[in-house]
N, C-alpha and C. Protein backbone atom coordinates (compact mmCIF):
# COMPACT_ATOMS: atom_id res chain seq x y z
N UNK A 1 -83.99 114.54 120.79
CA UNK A 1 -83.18 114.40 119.61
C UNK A 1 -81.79 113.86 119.98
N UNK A 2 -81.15 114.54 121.03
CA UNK A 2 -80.15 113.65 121.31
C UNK A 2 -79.74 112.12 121.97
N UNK A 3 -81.25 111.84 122.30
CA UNK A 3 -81.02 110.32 122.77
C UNK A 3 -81.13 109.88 121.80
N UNK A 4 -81.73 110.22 120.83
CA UNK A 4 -82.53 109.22 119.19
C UNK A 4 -80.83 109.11 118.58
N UNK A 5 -80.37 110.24 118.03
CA UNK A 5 -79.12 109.64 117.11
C UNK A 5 -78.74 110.21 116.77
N UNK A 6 -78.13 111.51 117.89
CA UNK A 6 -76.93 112.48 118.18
C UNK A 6 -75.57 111.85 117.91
N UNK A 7 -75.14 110.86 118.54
CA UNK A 7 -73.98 110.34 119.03
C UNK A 7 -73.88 109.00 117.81
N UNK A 8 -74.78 109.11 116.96
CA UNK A 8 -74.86 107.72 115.74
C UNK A 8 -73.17 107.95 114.97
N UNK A 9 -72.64 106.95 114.82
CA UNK A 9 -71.07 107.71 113.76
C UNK A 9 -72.13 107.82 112.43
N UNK A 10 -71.64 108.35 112.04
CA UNK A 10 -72.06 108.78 109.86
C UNK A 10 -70.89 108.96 109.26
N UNK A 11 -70.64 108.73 108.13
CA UNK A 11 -69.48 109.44 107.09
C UNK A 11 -68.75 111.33 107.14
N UNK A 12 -68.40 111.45 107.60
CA UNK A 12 -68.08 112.70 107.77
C UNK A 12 -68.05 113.33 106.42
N UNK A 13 -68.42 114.50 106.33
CA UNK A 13 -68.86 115.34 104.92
C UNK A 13 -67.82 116.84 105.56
N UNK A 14 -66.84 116.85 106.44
CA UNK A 14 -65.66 117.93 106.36
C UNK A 14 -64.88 117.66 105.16
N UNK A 15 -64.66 118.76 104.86
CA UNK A 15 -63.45 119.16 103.58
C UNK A 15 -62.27 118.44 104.37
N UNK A 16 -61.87 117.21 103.88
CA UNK A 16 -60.39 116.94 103.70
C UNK A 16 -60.41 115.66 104.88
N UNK A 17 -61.42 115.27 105.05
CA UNK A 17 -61.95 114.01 105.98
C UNK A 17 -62.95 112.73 105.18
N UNK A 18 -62.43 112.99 103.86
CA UNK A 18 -63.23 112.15 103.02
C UNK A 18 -62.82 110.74 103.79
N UNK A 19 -63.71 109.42 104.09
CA UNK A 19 -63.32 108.15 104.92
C UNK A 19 -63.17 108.12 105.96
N UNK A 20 -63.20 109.07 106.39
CA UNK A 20 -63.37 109.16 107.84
C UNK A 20 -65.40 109.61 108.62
N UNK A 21 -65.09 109.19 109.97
CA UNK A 21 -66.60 108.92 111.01
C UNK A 21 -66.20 110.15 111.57
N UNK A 22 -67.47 110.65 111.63
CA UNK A 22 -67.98 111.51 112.93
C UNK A 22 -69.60 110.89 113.47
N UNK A 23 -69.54 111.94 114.60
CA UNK A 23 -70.89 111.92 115.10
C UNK A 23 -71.74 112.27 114.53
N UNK A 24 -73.12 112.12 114.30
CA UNK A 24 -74.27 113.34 113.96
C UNK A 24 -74.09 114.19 114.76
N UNK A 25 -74.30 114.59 115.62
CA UNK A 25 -74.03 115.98 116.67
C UNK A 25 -72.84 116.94 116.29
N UNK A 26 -71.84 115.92 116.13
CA UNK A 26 -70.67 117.40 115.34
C UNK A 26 -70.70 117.62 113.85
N UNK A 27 -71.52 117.16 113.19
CA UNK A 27 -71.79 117.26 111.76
C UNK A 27 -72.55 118.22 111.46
N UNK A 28 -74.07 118.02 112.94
CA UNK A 28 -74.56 119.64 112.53
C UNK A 28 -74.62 120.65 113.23
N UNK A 29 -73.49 120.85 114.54
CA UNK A 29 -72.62 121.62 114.91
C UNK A 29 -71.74 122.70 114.03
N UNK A 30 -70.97 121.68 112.68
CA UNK A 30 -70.28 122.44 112.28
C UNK A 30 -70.70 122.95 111.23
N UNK A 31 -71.92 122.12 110.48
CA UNK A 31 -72.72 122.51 109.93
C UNK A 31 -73.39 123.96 109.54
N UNK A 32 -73.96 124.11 111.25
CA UNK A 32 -74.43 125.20 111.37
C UNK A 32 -73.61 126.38 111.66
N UNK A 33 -72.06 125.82 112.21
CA UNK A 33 -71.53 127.21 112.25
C UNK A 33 -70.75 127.58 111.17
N UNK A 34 -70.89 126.86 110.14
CA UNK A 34 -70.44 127.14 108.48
C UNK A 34 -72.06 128.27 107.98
N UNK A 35 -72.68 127.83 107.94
CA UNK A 35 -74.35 128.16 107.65
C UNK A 35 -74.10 129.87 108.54
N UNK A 36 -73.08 129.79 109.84
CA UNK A 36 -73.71 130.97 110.04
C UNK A 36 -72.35 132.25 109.49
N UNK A 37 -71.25 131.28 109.33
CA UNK A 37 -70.48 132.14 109.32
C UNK A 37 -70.47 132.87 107.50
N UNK A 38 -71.23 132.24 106.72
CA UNK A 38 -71.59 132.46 105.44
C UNK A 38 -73.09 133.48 105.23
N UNK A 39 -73.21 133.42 106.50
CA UNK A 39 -74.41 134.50 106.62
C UNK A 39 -73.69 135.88 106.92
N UNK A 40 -72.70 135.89 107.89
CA UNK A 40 -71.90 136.67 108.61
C UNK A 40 -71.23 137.78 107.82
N UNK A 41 -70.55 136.72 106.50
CA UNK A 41 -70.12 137.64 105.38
C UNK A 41 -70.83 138.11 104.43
N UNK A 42 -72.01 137.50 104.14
CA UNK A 42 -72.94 138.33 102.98
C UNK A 42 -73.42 139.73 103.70
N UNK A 43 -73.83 139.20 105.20
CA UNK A 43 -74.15 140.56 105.92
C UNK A 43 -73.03 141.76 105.49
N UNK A 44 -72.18 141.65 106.21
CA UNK A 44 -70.96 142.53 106.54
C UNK A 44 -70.69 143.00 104.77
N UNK A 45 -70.72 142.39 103.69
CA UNK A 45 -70.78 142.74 102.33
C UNK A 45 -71.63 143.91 101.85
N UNK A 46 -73.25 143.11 102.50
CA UNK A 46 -73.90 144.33 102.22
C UNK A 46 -73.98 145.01 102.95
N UNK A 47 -73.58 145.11 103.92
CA UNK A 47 -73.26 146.74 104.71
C UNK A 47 -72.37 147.88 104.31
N UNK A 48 -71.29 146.76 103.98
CA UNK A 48 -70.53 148.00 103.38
C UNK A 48 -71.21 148.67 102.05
N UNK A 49 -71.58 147.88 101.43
CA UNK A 49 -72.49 148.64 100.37
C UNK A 49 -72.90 149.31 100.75
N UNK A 50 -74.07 149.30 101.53
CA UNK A 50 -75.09 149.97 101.94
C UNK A 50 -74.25 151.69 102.34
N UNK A 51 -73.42 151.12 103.26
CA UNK A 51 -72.39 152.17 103.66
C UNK A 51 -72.30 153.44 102.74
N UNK A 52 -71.90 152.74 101.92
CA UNK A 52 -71.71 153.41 100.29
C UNK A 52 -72.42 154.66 100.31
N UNK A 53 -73.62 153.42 99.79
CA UNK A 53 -75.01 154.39 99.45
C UNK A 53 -75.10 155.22 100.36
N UNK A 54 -75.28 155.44 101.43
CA UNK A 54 -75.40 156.38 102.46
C UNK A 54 -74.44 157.53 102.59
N UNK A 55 -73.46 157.20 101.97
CA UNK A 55 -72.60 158.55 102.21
C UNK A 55 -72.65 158.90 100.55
N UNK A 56 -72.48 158.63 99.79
CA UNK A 56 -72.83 159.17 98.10
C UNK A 56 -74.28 159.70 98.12
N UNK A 57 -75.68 159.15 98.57
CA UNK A 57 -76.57 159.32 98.21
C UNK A 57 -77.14 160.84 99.81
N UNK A 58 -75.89 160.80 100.12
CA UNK A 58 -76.42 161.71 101.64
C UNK A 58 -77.57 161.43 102.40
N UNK A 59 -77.91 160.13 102.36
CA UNK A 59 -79.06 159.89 103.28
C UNK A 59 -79.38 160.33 104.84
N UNK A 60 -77.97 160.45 105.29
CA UNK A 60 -77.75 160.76 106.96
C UNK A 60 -78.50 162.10 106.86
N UNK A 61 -79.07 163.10 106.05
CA UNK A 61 -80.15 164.40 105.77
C UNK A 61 -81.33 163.81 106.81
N UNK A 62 -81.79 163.04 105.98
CA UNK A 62 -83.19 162.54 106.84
C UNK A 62 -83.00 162.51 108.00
N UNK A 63 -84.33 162.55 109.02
CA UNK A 63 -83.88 162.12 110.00
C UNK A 63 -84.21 160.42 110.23
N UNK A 64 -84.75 160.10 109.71
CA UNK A 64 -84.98 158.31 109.60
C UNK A 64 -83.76 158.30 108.31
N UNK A 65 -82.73 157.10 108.23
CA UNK A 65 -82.07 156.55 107.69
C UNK A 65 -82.82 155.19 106.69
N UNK A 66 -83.44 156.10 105.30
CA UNK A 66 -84.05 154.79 104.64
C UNK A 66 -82.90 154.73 103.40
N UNK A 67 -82.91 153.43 103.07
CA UNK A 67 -82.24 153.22 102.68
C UNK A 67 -83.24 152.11 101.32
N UNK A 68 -83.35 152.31 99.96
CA UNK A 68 -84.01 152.42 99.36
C UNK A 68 -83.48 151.34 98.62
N UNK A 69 -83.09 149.70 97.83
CA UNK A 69 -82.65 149.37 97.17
C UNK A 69 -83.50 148.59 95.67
N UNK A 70 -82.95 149.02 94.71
CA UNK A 70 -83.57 148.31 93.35
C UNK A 70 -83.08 146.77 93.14
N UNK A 71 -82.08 146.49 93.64
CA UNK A 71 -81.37 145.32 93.65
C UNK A 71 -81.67 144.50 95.11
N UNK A 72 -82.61 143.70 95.59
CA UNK A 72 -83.05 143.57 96.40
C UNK A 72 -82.24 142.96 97.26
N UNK A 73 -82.31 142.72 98.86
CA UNK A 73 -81.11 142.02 99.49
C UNK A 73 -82.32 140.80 99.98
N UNK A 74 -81.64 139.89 100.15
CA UNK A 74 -82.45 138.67 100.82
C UNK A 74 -82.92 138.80 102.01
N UNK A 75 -83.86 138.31 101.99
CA UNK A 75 -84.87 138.79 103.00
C UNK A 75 -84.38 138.20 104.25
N UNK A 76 -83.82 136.92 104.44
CA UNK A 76 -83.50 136.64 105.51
C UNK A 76 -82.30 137.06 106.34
N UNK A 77 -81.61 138.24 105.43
CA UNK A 77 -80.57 139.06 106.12
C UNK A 77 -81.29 140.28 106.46
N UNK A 78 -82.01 141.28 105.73
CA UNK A 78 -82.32 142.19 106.05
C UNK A 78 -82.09 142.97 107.00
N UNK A 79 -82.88 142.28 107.88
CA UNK A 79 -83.23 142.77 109.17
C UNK A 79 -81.49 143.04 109.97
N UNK A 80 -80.96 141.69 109.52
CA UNK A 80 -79.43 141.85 110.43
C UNK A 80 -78.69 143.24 109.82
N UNK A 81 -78.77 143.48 109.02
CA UNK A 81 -78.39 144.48 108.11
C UNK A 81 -78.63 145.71 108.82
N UNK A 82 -80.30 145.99 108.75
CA UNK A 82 -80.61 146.77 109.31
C UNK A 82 -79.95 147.59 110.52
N UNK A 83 -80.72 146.34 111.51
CA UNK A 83 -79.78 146.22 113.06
C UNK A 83 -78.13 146.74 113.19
N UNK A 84 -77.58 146.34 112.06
CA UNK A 84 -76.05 146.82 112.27
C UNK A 84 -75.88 148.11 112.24
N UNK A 85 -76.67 148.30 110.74
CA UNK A 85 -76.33 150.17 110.43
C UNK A 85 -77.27 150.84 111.06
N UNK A 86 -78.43 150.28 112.31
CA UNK A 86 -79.22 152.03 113.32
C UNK A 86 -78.00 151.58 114.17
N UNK A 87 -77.37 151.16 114.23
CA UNK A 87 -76.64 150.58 115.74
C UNK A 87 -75.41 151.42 115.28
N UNK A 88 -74.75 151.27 114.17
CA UNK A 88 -73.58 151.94 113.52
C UNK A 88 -73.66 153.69 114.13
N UNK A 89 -74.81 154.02 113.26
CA UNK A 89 -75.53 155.07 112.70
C UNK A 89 -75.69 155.52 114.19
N UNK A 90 -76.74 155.14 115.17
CA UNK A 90 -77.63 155.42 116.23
C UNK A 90 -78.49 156.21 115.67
N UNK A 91 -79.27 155.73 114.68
CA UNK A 91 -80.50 156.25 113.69
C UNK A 91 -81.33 155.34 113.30
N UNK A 92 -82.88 155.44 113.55
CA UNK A 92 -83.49 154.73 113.22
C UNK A 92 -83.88 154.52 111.94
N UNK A 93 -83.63 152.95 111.55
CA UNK A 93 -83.42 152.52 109.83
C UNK A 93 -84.20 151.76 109.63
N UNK A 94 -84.51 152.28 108.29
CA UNK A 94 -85.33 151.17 107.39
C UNK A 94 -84.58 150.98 106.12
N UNK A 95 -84.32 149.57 105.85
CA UNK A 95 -83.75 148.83 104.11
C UNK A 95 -85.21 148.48 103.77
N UNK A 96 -84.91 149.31 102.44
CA UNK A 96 -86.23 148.78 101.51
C UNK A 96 -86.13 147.89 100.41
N UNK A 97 -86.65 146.85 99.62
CA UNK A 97 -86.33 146.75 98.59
C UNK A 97 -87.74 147.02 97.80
N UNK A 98 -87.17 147.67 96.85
CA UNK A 98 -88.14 147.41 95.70
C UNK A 98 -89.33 146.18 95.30
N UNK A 99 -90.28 146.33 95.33
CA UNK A 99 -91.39 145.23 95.00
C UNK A 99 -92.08 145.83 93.53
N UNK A 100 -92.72 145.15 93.08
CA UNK A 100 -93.18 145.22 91.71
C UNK A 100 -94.03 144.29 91.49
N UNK A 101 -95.34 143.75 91.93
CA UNK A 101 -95.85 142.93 91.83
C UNK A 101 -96.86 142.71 91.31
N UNK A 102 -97.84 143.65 91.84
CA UNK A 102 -99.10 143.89 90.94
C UNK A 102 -98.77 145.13 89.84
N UNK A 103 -98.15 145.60 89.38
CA UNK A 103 -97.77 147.00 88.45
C UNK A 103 -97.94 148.14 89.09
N UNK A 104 -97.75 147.75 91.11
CA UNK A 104 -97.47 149.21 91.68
C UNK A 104 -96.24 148.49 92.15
N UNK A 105 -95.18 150.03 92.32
CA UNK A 105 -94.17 149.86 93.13
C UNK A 105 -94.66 150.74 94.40
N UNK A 106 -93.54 149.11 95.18
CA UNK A 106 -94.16 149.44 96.74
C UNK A 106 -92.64 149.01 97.19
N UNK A 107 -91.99 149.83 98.10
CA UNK A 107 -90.78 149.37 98.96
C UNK A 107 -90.88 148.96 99.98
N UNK A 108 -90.40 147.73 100.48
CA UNK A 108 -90.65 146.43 101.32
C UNK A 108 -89.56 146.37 101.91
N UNK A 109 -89.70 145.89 103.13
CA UNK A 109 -87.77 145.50 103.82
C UNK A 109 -88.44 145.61 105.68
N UNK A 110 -87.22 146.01 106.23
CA UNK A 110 -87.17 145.80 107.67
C UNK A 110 -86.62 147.51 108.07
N UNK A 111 -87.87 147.25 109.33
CA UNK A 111 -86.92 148.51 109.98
C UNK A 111 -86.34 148.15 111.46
N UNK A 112 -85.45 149.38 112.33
CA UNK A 112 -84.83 148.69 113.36
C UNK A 112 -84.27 150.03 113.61
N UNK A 113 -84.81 150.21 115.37
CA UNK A 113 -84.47 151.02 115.86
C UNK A 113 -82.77 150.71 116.54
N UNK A 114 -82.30 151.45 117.42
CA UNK A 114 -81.47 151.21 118.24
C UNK A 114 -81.58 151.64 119.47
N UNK A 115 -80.92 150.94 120.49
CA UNK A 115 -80.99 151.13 121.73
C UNK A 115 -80.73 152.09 122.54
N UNK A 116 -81.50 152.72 123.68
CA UNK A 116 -81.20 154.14 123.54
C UNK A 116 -81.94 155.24 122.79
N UNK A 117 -82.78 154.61 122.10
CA UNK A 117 -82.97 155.68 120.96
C UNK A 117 -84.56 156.44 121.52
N UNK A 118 -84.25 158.08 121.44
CA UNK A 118 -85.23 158.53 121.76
C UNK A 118 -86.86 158.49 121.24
N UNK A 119 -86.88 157.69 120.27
CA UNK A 119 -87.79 157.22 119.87
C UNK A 119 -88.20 155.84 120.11
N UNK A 120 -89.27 156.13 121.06
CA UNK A 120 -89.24 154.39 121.93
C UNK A 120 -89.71 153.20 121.04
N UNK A 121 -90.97 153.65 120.00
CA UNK A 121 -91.59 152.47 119.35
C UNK A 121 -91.93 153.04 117.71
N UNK A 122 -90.47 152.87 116.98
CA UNK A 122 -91.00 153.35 115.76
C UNK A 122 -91.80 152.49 114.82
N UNK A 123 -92.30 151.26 115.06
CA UNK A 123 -93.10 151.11 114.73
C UNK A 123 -94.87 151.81 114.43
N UNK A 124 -94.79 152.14 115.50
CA UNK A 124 -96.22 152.96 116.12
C UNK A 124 -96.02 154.05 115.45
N UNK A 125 -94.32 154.62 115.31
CA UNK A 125 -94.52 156.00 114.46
C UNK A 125 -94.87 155.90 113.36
N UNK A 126 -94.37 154.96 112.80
CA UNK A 126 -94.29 155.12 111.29
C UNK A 126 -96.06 154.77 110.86
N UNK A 127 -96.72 154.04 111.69
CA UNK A 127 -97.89 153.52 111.76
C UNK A 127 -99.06 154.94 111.87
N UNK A 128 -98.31 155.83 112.42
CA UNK A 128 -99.35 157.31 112.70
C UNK A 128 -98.88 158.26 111.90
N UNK A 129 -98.08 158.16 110.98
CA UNK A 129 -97.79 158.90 109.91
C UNK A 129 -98.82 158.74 108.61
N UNK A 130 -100.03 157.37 108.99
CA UNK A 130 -100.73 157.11 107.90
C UNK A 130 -100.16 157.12 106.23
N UNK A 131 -98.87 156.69 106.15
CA UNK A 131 -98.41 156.97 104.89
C UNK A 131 -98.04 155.14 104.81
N UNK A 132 -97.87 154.43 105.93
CA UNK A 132 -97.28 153.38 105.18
C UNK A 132 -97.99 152.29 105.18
N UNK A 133 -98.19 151.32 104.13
CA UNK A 133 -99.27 150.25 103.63
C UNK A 133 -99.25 149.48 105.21
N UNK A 134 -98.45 149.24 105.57
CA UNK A 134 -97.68 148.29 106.80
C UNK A 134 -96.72 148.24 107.39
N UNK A 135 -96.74 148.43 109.09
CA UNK A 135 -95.38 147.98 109.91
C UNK A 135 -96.02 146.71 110.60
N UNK A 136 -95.42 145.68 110.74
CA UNK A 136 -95.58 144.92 111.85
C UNK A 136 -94.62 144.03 112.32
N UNK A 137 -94.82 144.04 113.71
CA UNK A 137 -93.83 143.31 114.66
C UNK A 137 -94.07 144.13 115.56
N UNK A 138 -92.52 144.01 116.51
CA UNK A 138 -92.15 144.63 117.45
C UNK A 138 -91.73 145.93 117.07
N UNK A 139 -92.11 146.91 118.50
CA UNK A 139 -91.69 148.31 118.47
C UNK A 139 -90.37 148.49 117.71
N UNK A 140 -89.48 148.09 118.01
CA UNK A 140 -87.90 148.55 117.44
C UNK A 140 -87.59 147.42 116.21
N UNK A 141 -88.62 146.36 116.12
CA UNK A 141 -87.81 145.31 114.98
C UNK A 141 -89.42 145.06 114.44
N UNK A 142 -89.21 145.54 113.06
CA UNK A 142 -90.14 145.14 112.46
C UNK A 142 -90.14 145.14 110.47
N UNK A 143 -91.14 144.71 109.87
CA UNK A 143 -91.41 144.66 108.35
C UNK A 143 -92.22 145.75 108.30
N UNK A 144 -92.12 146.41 107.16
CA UNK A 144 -92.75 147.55 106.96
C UNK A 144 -92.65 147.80 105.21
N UNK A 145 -93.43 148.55 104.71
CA UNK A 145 -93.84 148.85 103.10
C UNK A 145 -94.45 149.83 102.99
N UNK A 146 -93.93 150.23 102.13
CA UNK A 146 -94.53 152.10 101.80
C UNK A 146 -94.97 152.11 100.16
N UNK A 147 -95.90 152.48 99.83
CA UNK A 147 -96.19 152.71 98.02
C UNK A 147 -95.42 153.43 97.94
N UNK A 148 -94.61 153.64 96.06
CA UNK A 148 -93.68 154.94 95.45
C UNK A 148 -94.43 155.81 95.79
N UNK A 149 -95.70 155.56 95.18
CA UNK A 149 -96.31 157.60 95.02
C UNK A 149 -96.34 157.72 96.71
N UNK A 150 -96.23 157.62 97.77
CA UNK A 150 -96.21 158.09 98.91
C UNK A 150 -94.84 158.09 99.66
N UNK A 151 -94.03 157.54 98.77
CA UNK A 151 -92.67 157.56 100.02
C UNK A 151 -92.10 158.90 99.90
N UNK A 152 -91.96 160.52 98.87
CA UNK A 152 -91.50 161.28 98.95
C UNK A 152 -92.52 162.07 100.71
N UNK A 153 -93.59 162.14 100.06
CA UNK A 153 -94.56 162.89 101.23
C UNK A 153 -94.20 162.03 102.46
N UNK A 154 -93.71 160.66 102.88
CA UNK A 154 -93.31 160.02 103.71
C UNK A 154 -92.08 160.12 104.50
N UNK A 155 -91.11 160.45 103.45
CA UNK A 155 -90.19 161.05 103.84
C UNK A 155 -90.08 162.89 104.70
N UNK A 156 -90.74 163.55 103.89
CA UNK A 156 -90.89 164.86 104.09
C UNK A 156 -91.76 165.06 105.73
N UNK A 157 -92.68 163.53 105.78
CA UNK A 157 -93.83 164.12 106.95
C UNK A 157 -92.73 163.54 108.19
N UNK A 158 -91.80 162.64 107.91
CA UNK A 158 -90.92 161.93 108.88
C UNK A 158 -89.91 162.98 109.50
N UNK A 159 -90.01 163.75 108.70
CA UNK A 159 -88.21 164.67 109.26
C UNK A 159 -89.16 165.60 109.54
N UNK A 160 -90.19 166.15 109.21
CA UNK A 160 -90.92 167.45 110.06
C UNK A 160 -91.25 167.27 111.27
N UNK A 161 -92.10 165.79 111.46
CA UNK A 161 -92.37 165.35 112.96
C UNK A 161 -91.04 164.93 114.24
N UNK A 162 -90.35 164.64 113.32
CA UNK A 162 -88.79 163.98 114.46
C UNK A 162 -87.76 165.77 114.47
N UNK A 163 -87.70 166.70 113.80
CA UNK A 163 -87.19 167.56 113.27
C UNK A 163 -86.43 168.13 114.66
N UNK A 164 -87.16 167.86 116.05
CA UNK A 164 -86.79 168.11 117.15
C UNK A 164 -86.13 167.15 118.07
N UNK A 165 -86.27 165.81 117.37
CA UNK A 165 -85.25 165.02 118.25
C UNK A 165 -83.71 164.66 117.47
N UNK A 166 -83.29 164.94 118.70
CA UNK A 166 -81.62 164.24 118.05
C UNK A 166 -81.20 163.00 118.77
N UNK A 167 -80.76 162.28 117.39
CA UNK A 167 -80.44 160.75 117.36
C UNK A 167 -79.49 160.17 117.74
N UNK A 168 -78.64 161.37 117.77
CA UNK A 168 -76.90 160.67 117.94
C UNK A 168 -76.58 161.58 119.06
């Protein structure tokens, strides 16, 4: 890619460089670090939300940190989301959002352990709890979905089995 037409000049598309040349190469350079730094803040937005919820709704009770939303977050943050608050936390988290698709509700999202964490592969746990439709991925980073009518008994079978490890 960079022999083809990295180094080509193009019209520059920066704010306040209207008539002026750049390269292709620094166009989607800066491109992408606009792309990421706009990811950076929706993250950090909904964290603090999330934040919120977690201390109003007393979630830190559980011993898994789920975090349950009706207002769904985009899927392609999720996971970063996730990752921030077990890492915040040092609690293993799952963001759910709400699904509604066939006329069952089913909560969908990402879970994400943290490092350190005495629970080596919660994937596998949550997988032998037989309560959830699906985890998959990796041990500590993965997608996962639980039906409504099973996430209370899901919750309840999660903090009886972990009830002896401490997270933090």
């Amino acid at each position: 890619m960079l022999d083809f037409k990295a180094y080509e000049l193009i019209p520059s598309t920066a704010r306040g460089k209207k008539g002026q040349i750049e390269t292709r190469v620094e166009q989607s350079c800066r491109n992408c670090i606009n792309i990421r730094n706009r990811q950076n803040r929706s993250k950090d937005e909904i964290t603090e939300e999330l934040e919120k919820k977690i201390k109003d709704k007393n979630l830190l009770d559980n011993r898994l940190l789920i975090i349950k939303n009706t207002n769904p977050i985009n899927t392609g943050i999720t996971g970063l989301v996730a990752n921030q608050i077990a890492n915040k936390y040092q609690r293993p988290t799952l963001i759910l959002n709400r699904r509604d698709q066939t006329g069952q509700i089913t909560w969908e999202g990402s879970g994400r352990n943290y490092s350190n964490s005495p629970l080596e592969d919660l994937r596998g746990f949550l997988e032998s709890t037989g309560l959830v439709m699906y985890a998959q991925g990796h041990a500590s980073a993965f997608g996962c979905g639980i039906t409504d009518d099973k996430f209370t008994e899901f919750v309840q079978k999660t903090n009886e089995l972990l009830k002896d490890i401490e997270f933090n």
